[in-house]
C-alpha atoms as a PDB file:
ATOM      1  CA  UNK A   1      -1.940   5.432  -6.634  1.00  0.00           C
ATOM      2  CA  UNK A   2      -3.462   6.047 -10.052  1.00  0.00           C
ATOM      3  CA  UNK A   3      -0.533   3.664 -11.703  1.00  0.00           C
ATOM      4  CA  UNK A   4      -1.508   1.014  -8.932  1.00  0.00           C
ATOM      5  CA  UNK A   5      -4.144  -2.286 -10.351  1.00  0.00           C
ATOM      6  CA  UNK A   6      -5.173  -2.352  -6.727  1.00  0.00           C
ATOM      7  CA  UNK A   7      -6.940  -0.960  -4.010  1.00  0.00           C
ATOM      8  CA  UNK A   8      -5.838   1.904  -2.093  1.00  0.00           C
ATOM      9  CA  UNK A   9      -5.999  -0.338   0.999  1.00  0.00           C
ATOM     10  CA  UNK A  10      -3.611  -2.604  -0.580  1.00  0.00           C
ATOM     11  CA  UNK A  11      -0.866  -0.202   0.584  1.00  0.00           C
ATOM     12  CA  UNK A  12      -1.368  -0.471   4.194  1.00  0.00           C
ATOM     13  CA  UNK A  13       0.333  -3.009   6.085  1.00  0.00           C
ATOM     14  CA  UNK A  14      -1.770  -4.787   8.776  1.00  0.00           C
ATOM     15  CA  UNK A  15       0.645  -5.830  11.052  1.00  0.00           C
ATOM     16  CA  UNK A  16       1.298  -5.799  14.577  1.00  0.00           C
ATOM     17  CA  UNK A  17       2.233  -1.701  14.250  1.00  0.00           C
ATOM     18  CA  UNK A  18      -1.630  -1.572  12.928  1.00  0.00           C
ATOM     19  CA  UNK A  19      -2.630  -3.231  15.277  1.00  0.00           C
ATOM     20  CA  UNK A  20      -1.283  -1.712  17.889  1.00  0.00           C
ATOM     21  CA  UNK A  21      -2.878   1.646  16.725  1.00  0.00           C
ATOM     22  CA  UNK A  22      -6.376   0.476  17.177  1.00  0.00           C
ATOM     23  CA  UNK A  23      -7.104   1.062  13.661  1.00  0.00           C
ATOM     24  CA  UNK A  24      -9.484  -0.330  11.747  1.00  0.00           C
ATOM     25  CA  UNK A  25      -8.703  -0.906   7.679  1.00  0.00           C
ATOM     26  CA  UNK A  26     -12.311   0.030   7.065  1.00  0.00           C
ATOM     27  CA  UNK A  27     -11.944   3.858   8.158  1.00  0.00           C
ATOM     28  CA  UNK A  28      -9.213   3.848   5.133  1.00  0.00           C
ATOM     29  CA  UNK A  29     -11.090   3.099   1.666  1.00  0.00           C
ATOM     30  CA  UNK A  30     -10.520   6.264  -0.051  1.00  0.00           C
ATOM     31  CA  UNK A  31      -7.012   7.113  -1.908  1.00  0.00           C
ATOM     32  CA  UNK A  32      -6.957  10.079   0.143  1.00  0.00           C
ATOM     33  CA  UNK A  33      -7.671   8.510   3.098  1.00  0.00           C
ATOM     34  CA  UNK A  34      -4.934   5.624   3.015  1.00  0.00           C
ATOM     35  CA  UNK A  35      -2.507   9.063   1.615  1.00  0.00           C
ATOM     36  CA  UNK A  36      -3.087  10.412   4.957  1.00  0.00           C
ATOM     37  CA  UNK A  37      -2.481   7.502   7.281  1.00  0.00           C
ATOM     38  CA  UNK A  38       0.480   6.509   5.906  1.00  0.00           C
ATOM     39  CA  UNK A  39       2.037  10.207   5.957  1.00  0.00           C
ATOM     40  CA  UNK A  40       1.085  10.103   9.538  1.00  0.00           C
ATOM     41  CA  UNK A  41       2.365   6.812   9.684  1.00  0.00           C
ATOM     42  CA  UNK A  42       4.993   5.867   7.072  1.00  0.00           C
ATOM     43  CA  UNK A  43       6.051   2.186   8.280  1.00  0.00           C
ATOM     44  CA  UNK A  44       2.858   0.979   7.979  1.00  0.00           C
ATOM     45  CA  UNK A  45       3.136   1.358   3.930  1.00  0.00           C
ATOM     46  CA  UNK A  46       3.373  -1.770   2.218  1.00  0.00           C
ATOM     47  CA  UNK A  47       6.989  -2.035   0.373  1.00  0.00           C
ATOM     48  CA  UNK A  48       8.376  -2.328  -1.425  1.00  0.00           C
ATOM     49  CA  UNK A  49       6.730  -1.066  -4.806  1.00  0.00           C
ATOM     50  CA  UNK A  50       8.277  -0.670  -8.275  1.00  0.00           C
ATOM     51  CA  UNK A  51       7.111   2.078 -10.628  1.00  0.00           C
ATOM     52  CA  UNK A  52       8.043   1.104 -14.743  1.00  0.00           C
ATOM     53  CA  UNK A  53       6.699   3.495 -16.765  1.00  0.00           C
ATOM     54  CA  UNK A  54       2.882   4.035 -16.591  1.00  0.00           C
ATOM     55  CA  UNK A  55       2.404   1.037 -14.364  1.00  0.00           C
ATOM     56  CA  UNK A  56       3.553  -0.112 -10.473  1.00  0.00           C
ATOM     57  CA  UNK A  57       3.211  -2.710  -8.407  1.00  0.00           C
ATOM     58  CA  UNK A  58       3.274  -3.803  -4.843  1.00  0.00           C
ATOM     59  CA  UNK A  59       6.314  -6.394  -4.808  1.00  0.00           C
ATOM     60  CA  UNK A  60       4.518  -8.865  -2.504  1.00  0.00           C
ATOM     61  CA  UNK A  61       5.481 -11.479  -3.337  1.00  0.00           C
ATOM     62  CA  UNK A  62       9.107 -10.547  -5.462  1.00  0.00           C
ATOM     63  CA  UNK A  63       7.453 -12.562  -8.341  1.00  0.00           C
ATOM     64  CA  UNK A  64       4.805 -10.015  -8.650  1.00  0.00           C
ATOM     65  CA  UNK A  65       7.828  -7.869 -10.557  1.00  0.00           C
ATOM     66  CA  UNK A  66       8.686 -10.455 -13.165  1.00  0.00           C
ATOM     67  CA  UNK A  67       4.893  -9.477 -14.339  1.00  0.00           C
ATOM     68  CA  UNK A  68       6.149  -5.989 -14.720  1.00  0.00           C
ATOM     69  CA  UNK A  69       9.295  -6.177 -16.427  1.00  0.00           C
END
Protein backbone atom coordinates (compact mmCIF):
# COMPACT_ATOMS: atom_id res chain seq x y z
CA UNK A 1 0.00 0.00 0.00
CA UNK A 2 3.07 2.13 0.64
CA UNK A 3 3.53 2.57 -3.43
CA UNK A 4 -0.30 3.58 -3.48
CA UNK A 5 -1.07 7.96 -3.70
CA UNK A 6 -4.28 6.98 -2.00
CA UNK A 7 -6.04 5.96 0.88
CA UNK A 8 -6.07 2.58 2.18
CA UNK A 9 -9.88 2.67 1.82
CA UNK A 10 -9.48 3.34 -1.75
CA UNK A 11 -8.95 -0.42 -2.19
CA UNK A 12 -12.20 -1.60 -1.01
CA UNK A 13 -14.95 -1.93 -3.30
CA UNK A 14 -18.37 -0.72 -1.99
CA UNK A 15 -20.60 -2.62 -3.86
CA UNK A 16 -23.52 -4.66 -3.43
CA UNK A 17 -21.02 -7.69 -1.88
CA UNK A 18 -20.21 -4.75 0.84
CA UNK A 19 -23.17 -4.16 1.28
CA UNK A 20 -24.46 -7.16 1.79
CA UNK A 21 -21.89 -7.75 4.65
CA UNK A 22 -23.23 -5.04 6.81
CA UNK A 23 -20.01 -3.34 6.79
CA UNK A 24 -19.34 -0.09 7.33
CA UNK A 25 -16.11 1.65 5.33
CA UNK A 26 -15.46 3.60 8.51
CA UNK A 27 -14.37 0.44 10.71
CA UNK A 28 -11.53 0.14 7.80
CA UNK A 29 -9.16 3.37 7.92
CA UNK A 30 -6.01 1.80 8.85
CA UNK A 31 -3.64 -0.07 6.13
CA UNK A 32 -3.84 -2.92 8.33
CA UNK A 33 -7.23 -2.84 8.76
CA UNK A 34 -8.39 -2.68 4.95
CA UNK A 35 -5.17 -5.73 4.68
CA UNK A 36 -7.37 -7.76 6.78
CA UNK A 37 -10.79 -7.36 5.25
CA UNK A 38 -9.85 -7.95 2.02
CA UNK A 39 -7.82 -11.28 2.95
CA UNK A 40 -11.01 -12.27 4.57
CA UNK A 41 -12.71 -11.05 1.72
CA UNK A 42 -10.72 -10.90 -1.54
CA UNK A 43 -13.55 -9.79 -4.16
CA UNK A 44 -14.24 -6.89 -2.46
CA UNK A 45 -10.58 -5.45 -3.52
CA UNK A 46 -10.73 -2.83 -5.95
CA UNK A 47 -8.94 -4.07 -9.39
CA UNK A 48 -7.43 -3.93 -11.10
CA UNK A 49 -4.07 -2.14 -9.98
CA UNK A 50 -0.76 -1.76 -11.86
CA UNK A 51 2.55 -1.69 -9.99
CA UNK A 52 5.63 0.23 -12.35
CA UNK A 53 8.45 0.49 -10.46
CA UNK A 54 8.21 2.45 -7.14
CA UNK A 55 4.71 3.62 -7.92
CA UNK A 56 0.93 1.84 -8.45
CA UNK A 57 -2.21 2.75 -9.14
CA UNK A 58 -5.80 1.76 -8.89
CA UNK A 59 -6.87 1.48 -12.72
CA UNK A 60 -10.29 3.11 -12.15
CA UNK A 61 -10.84 4.54 -14.62
CA UNK A 62 -8.19 2.67 -17.45
CA UNK A 63 -6.96 6.30 -18.08
CA UNK A 64 -5.64 6.48 -14.64
CA UNK A 65 -2.60 4.11 -16.25
CA UNK A 66 -1.65 6.41 -19.08
CA UNK A 67 -0.52 8.70 -15.89
CA UNK A 68 1.74 5.88 -14.95
CA UNK A 69 3.40 4.82 -17.95
Amino acid sequence: MELLPNEPTDLVREDNNFKELRLNIGDYQSAGAVVDLLLEHPKLMQRPVVVRGDRAVIARPSEVVEELL
